[in-house]
Protein backbone atom coordinates (compact mmCIF):
# COMPACT_ATOMS: atom_id res chain seq x y z
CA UNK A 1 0.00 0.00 0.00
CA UNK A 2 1.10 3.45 -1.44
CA UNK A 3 2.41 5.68 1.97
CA UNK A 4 -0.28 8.64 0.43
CA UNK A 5 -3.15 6.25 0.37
CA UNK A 6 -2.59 4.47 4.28
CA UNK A 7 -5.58 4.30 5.83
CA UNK A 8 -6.67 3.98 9.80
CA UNK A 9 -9.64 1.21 10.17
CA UNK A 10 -11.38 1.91 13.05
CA UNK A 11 -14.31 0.18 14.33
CA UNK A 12 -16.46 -2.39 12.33
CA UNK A 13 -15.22 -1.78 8.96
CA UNK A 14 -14.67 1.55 9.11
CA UNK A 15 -12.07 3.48 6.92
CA UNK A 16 -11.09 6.94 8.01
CA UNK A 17 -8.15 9.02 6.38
CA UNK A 18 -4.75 9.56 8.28
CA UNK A 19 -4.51 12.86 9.61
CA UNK A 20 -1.03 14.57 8.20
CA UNK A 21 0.61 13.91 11.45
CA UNK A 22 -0.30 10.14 11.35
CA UNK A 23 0.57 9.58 7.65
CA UNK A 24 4.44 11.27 8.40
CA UNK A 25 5.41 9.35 11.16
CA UNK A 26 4.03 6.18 9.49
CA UNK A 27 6.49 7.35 6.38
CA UNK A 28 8.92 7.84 9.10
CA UNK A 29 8.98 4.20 10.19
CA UNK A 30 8.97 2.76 6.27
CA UNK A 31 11.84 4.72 5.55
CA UNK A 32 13.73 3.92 8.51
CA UNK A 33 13.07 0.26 8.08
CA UNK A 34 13.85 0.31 4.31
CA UNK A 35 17.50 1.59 5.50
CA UNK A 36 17.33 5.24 4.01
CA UNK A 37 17.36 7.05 7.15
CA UNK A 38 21.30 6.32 8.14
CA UNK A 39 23.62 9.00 9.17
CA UNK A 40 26.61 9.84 6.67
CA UNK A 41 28.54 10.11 9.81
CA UNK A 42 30.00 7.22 12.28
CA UNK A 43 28.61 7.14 16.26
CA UNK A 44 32.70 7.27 17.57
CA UNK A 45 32.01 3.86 19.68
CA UNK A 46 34.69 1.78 17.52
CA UNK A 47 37.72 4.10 18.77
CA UNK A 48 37.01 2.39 22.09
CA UNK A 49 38.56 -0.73 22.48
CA UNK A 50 38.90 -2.74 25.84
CA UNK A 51 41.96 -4.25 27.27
CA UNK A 52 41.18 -8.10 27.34
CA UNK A 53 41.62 -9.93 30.03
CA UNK A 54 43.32 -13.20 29.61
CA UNK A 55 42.58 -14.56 33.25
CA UNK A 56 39.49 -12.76 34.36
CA UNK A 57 39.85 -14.81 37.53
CA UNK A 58 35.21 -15.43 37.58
CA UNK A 59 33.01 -17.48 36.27
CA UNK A 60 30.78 -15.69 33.32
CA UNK A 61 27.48 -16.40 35.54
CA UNK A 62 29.04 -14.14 38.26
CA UNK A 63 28.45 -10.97 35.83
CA UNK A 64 26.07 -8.82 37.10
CA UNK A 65 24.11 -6.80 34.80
CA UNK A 66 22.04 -4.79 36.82
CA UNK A 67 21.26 -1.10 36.96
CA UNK A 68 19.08 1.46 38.11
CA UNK A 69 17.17 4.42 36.99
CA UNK A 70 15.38 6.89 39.97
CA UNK A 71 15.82 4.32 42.45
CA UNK A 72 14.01 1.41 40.17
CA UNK A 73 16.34 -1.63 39.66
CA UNK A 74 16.78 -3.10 36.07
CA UNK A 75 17.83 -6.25 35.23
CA UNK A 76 20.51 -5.01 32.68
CA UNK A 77 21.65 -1.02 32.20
CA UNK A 78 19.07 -1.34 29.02
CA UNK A 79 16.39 1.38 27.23
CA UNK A 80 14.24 0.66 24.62
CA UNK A 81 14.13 3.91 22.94
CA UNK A 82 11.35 6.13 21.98
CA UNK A 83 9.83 4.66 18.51
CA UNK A 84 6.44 5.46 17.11
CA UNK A 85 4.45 5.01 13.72
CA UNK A 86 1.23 5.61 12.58
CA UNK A 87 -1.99 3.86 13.78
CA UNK A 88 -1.48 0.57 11.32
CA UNK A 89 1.52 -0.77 13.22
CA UNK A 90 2.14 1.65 16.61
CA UNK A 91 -0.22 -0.08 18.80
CA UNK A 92 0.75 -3.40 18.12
CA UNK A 93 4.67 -2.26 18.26
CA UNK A 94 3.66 -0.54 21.36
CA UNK A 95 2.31 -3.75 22.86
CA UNK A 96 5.32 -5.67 22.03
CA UNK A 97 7.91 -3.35 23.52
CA UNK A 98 5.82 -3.16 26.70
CA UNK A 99 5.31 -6.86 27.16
CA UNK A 100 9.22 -7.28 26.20
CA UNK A 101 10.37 -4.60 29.10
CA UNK A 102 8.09 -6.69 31.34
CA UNK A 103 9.47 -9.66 30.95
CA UNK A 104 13.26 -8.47 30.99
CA UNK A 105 12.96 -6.05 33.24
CA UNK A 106 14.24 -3.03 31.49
CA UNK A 107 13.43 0.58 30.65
CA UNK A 108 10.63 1.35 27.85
CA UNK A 109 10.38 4.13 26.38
CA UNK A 110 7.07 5.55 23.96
CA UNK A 111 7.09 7.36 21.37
CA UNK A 112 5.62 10.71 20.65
CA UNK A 113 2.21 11.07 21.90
CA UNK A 114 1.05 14.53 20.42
CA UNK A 115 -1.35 12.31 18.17
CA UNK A 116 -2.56 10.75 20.98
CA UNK A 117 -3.24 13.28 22.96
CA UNK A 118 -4.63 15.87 20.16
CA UNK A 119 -7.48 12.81 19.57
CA UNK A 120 -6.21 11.77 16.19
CA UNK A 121 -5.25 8.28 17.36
CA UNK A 122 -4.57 6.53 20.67
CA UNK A 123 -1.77 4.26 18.82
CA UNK A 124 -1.54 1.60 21.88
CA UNK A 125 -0.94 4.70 24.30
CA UNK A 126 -3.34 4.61 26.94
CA UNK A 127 -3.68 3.34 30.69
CA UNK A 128 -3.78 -0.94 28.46
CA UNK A 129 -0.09 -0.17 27.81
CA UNK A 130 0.48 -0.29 31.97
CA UNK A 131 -1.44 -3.34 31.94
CA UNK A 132 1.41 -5.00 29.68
CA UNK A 133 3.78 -3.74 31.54
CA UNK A 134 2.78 -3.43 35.43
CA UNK A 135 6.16 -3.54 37.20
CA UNK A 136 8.44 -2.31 33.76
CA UNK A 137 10.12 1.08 34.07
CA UNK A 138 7.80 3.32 30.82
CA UNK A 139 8.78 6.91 29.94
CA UNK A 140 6.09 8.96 28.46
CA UNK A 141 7.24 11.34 26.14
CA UNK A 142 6.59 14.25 23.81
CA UNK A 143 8.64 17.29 21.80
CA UNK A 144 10.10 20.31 23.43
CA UNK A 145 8.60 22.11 20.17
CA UNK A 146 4.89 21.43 21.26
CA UNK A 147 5.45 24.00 25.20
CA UNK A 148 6.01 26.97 22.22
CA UNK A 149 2.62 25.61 20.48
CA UNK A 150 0.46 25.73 23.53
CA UNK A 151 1.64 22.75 25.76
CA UNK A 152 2.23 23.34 29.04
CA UNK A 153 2.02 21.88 32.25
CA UNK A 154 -1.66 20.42 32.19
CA UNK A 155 -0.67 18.40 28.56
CA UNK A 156 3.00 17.12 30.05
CA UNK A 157 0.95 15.87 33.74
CA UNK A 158 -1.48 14.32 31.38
CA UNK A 159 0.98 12.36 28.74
CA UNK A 160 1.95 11.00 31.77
CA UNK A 161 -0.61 9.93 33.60
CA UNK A 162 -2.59 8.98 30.07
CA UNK A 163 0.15 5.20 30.36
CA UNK A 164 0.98 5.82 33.84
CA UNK A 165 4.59 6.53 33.50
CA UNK A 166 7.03 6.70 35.65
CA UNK A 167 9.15 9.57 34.11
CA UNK A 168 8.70 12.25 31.49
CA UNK A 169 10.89 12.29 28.36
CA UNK A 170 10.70 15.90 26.79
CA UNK A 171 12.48 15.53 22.87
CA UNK A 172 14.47 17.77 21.71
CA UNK A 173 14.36 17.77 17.57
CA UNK A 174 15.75 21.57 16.14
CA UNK A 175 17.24 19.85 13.11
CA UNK A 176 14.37 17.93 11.99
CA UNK A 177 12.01 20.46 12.33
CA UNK A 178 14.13 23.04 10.85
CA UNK A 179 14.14 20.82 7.92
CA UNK A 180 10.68 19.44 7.68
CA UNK A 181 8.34 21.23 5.41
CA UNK A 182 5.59 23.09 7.97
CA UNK A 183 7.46 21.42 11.19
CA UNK A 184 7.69 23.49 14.46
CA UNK A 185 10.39 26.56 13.76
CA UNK A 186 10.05 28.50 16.25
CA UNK A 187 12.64 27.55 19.65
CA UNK A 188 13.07 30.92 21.65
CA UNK A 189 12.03 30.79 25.51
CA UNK A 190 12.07 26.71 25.57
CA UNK A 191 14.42 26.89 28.87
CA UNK A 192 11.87 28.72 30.80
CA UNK A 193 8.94 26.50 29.90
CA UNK A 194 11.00 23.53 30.36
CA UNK A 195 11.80 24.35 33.77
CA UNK A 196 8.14 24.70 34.87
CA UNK A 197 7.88 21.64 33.77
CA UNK A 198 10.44 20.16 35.42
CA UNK A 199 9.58 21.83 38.80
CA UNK A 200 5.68 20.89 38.53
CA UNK A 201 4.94 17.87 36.62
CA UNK A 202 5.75 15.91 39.50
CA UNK A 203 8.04 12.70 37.79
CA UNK A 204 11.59 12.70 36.61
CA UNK A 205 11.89 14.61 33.68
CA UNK A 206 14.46 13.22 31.18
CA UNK A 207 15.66 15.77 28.20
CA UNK A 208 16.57 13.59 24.79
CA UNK A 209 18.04 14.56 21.65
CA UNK A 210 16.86 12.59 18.65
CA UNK A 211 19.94 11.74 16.69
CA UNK A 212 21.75 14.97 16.41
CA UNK A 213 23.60 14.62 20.20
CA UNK A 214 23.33 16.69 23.31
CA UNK A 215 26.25 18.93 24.08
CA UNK A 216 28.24 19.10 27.69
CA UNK A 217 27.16 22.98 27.14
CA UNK A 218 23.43 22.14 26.45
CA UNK A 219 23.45 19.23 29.19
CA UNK A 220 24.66 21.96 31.73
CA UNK A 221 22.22 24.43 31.43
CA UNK A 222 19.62 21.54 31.51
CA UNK A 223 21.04 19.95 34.65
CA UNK A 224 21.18 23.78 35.95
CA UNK A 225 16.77 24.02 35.61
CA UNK A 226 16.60 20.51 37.53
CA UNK A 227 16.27 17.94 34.52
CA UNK A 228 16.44 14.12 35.91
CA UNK A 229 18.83 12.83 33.17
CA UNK A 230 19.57 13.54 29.59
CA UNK A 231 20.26 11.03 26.72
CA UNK A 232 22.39 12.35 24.17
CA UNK A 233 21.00 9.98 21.23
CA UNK A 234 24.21 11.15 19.16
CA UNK A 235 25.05 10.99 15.46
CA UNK A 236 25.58 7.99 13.81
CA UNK A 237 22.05 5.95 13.85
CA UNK A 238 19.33 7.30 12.80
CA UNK A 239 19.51 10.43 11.03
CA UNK A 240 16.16 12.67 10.94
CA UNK A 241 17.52 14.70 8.43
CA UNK A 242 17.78 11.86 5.67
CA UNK A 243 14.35 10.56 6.98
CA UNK A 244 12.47 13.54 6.23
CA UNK A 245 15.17 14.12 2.38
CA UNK A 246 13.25 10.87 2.18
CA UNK A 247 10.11 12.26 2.21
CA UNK A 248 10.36 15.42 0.84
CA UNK A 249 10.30 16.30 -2.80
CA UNK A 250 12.62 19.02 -4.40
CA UNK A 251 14.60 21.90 -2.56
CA UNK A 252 12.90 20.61 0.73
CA UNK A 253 14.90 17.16 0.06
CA UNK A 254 18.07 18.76 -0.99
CA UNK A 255 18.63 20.96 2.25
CA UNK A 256 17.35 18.04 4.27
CA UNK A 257 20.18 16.00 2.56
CA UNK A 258 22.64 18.64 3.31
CA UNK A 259 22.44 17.53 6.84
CA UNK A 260 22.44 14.16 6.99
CA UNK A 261 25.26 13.62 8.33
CA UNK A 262 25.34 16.44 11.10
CA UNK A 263 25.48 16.22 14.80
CA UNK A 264 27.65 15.37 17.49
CA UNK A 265 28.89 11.51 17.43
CA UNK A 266 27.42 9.38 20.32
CA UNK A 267 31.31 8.88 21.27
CA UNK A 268 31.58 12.28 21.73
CA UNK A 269 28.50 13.20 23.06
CA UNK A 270 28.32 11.03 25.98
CA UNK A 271 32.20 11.79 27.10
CA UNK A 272 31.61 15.50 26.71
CA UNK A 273 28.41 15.44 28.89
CA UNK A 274 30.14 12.75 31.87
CA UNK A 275 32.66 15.49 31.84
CA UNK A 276 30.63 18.71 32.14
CA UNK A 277 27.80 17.20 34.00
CA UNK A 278 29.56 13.97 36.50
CA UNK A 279 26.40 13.55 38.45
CA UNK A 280 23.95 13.67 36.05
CA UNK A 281 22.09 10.43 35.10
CA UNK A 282 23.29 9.61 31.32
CA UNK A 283 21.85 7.89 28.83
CA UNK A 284 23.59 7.01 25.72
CA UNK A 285 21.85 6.19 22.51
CA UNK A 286 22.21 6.60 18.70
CA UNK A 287 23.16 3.56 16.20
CA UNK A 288 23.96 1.35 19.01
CA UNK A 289 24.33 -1.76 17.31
CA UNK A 290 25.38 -4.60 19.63
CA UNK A 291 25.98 -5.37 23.58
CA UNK A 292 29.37 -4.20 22.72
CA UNK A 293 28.56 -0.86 22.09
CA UNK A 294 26.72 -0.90 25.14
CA UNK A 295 29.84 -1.49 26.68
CA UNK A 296 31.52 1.07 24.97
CA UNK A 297 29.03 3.59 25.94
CA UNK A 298 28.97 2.28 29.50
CA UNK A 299 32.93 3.27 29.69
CA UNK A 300 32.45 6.51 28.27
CA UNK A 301 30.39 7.23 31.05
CA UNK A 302 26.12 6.18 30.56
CA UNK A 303 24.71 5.24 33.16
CA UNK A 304 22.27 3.62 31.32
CA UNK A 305 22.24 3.01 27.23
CA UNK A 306 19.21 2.86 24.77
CA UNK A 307 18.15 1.34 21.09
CA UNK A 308 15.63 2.05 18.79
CA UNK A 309 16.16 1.62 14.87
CA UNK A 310 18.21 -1.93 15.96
CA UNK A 311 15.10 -3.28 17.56
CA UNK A 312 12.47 -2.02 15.28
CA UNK A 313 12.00 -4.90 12.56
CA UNK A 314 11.46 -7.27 15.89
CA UNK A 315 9.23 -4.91 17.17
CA UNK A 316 7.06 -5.04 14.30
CA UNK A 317 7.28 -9.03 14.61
CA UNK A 318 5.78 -10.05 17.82
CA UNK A 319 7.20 -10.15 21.87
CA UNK A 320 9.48 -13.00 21.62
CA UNK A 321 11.28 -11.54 18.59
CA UNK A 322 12.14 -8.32 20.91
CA UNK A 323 12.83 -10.20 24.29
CA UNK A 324 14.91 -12.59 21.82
CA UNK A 325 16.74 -9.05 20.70
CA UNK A 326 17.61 -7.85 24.14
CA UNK A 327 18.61 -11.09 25.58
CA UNK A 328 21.23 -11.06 22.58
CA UNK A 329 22.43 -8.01 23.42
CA UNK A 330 22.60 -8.98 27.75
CA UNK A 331 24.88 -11.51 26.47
CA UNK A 332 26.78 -9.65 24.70
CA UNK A 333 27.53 -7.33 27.33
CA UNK A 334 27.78 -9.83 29.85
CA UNK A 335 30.75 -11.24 27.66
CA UNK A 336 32.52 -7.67 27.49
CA UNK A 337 32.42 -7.39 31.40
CA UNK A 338 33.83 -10.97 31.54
CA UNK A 339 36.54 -10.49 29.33
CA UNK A 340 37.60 -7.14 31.28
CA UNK A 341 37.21 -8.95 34.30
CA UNK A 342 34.36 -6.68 35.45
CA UNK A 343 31.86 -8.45 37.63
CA UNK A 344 29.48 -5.21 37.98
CA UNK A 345 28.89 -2.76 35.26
CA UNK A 346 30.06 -0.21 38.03
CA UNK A 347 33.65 -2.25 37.75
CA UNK A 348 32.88 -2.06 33.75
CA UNK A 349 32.77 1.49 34.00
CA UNK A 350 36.63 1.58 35.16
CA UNK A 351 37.97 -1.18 33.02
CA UNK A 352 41.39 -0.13 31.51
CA UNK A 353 40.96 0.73 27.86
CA UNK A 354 43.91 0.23 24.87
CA UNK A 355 42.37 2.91 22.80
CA UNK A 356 39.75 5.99 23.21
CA UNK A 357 38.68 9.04 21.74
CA UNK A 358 39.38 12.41 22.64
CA UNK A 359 38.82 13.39 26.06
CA UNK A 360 37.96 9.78 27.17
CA UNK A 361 39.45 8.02 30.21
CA UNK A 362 42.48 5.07 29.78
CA UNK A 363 43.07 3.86 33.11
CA UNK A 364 41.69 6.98 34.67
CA UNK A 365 43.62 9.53 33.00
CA UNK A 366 41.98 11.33 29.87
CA UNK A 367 43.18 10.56 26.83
């Protein structure tokens, strides 16, 4: 089915039109899967390699995975990104995420839910996602764009409370929007609004980038209005600027391509912001691949590290195909912290490295 002629069925046979908002973010997920969407830019996480060790002196079982976030233990440092789509596939991907955080016992994160809450579509967000997921860690989440289009603190308290969440994730997405024929241009005053938000909404607020990376600069003035955590979601996964050249027609997709492969490389992000910002609660994310470069981003300093685009095609398959995912990528990781002889990922964080970008830690000294 042609992406301008998707249709929503709702009810007993009933066909009714995507809105605009619905149609793009289905688009979204079709190019994304179809592999068009790619940064022309690398995430930094090779230039960090571990110094094996030969006699890690532990058995593999003794590895212990497990993390927190706000005082809530996880069973593995491990966030399923924010990923959305329109109303043919997000509720069922929705369903699957939540059931696979339940029975892992990691972090879930939703997608946008401006569509949900504007009445267009609930797309699986409502208080049935909780029931999925009663004891999993779920972020709700929504665009720093939408506080300068009438948002405010009623619509962020009710995102959250709409699939009970236990934190807030506010998106931050200047590029894509800037590029996005009709998206949200307009960024002055967001600080202020986001603190009042922050201050009032009454859950951990977490600030995310969405593939473009979070600055130590940026990350400091957040931490400065009270934000819970940020997640840098660096360059090098997916890149929202080739996603919407892939949509676009014209000079809309040219200057969209022109930035495809901007942003600040996950590497990079996540060392500058451990630096800047040492107590802040990390998360690193963007074109995390494997429980390797979970590892890597571990060292560099996240506290706790988070896929999307790797995950979607099993999210789109069923529960088992997702919990199947993540348990690939535990083992993984478990494997890295036995061959550095870590036996927490707190001892993880301090293994001595043989290489590492600029400004990262070897052995404790930056490098």
């Amino acid at each position: 089915m042609g992406r301008e002629r998707q249709t929503d069925r709702r009810g007993a046979g009933a066909v009714v039109p995507m809105s605009e908002i619905e149609r793009r973010k289905n688009d979204h997920l079709d190019i994304v899967l179809a592999g068009e969407g790619r940064a022309r830019v690398g995430t930094g996480l090779d230039a960090v390699v571990f110094e094996h060790c030969a006699l890690p002196e532990m058995s593999l079982d003794d590895v212990d995975l497990s993390a927190q976030l706000f005082g809530r233990r996880l069973s593995a440092p491990l966030l399923i990104s924010s990923m959305t789509g329109g109303p043919l596939r997000a509720d069922s991907i929705n369903i699957h995420l939540a059931q696979a955080a339940q029975h892992l016992g990691i972090a879930f994160a939703v997608g946008s839910q401006r569509v949900a809450v504007e009445g267009a579509s609930a797309c699986g967000l409502s208080r049935g996602l909780r029931a999925h997921a009663p004891s999993a860690v779920i972020l709700a989440n929504f665009g720093a764009a939408q506080l300068n289009a009438g948002w405010g603190l009623e619509h962020a308290r009710r995102v959250v409370d709409m699939i009970a969440a236990d934190a807030l994730i506010i998106h931050l997405n200047a590029l894509q929007e800037a590029v996005q024929p009709g998206g949200d241009r307009d960024w002055s005053g967001l600080v202020g609004r986001l603190e009042a938000v922050v201050r009032h909404v009454g859950v951990p607020v977490i600030v995310k980038e969405v593939g473009a990376g979070i600055s130590g600069r940026v990350a400091r003035r957040l931490a400065d209005i009270g934000i819970a955590a940020v997640d840098v979601a660096g360059a090098g996964g997916t890149s929202w600027a080739a996603v919407e050249s892939a949509r676009a027609r014209g000079r809309a997709a040219r200057v969209a391509a022109t930035f495809a492969g901007w942003g600040i490389p996950t590497a990079q992000a996540i060392a500058d912001v451990r630096r800047t910002c040492p107590a802040l609660t990390l998360i690193g994310s963007g074109g995390i691949k494997s429980g390797l470069d979970v590892a890597r981003a571990l060292r560099l300093g996240a506290d706790l590290v988070g896929q999307a685009a790797g995950v979607l095609e099993a999210a789109l398959a069923s529960t088992e195909a997702v919990v199947e995912h993540f348990e690939t990528i535990s083992q993984e990781l478990r494997i890295a912290c036995f061959c550095t002889g870590s036996r927490t990922i707190a001892e993880l964080k301090r293994a001595p490295l043989v290489q590492a970008p600029p400004g990262a830690e070897v052995d404790g000294h930056a490098g």
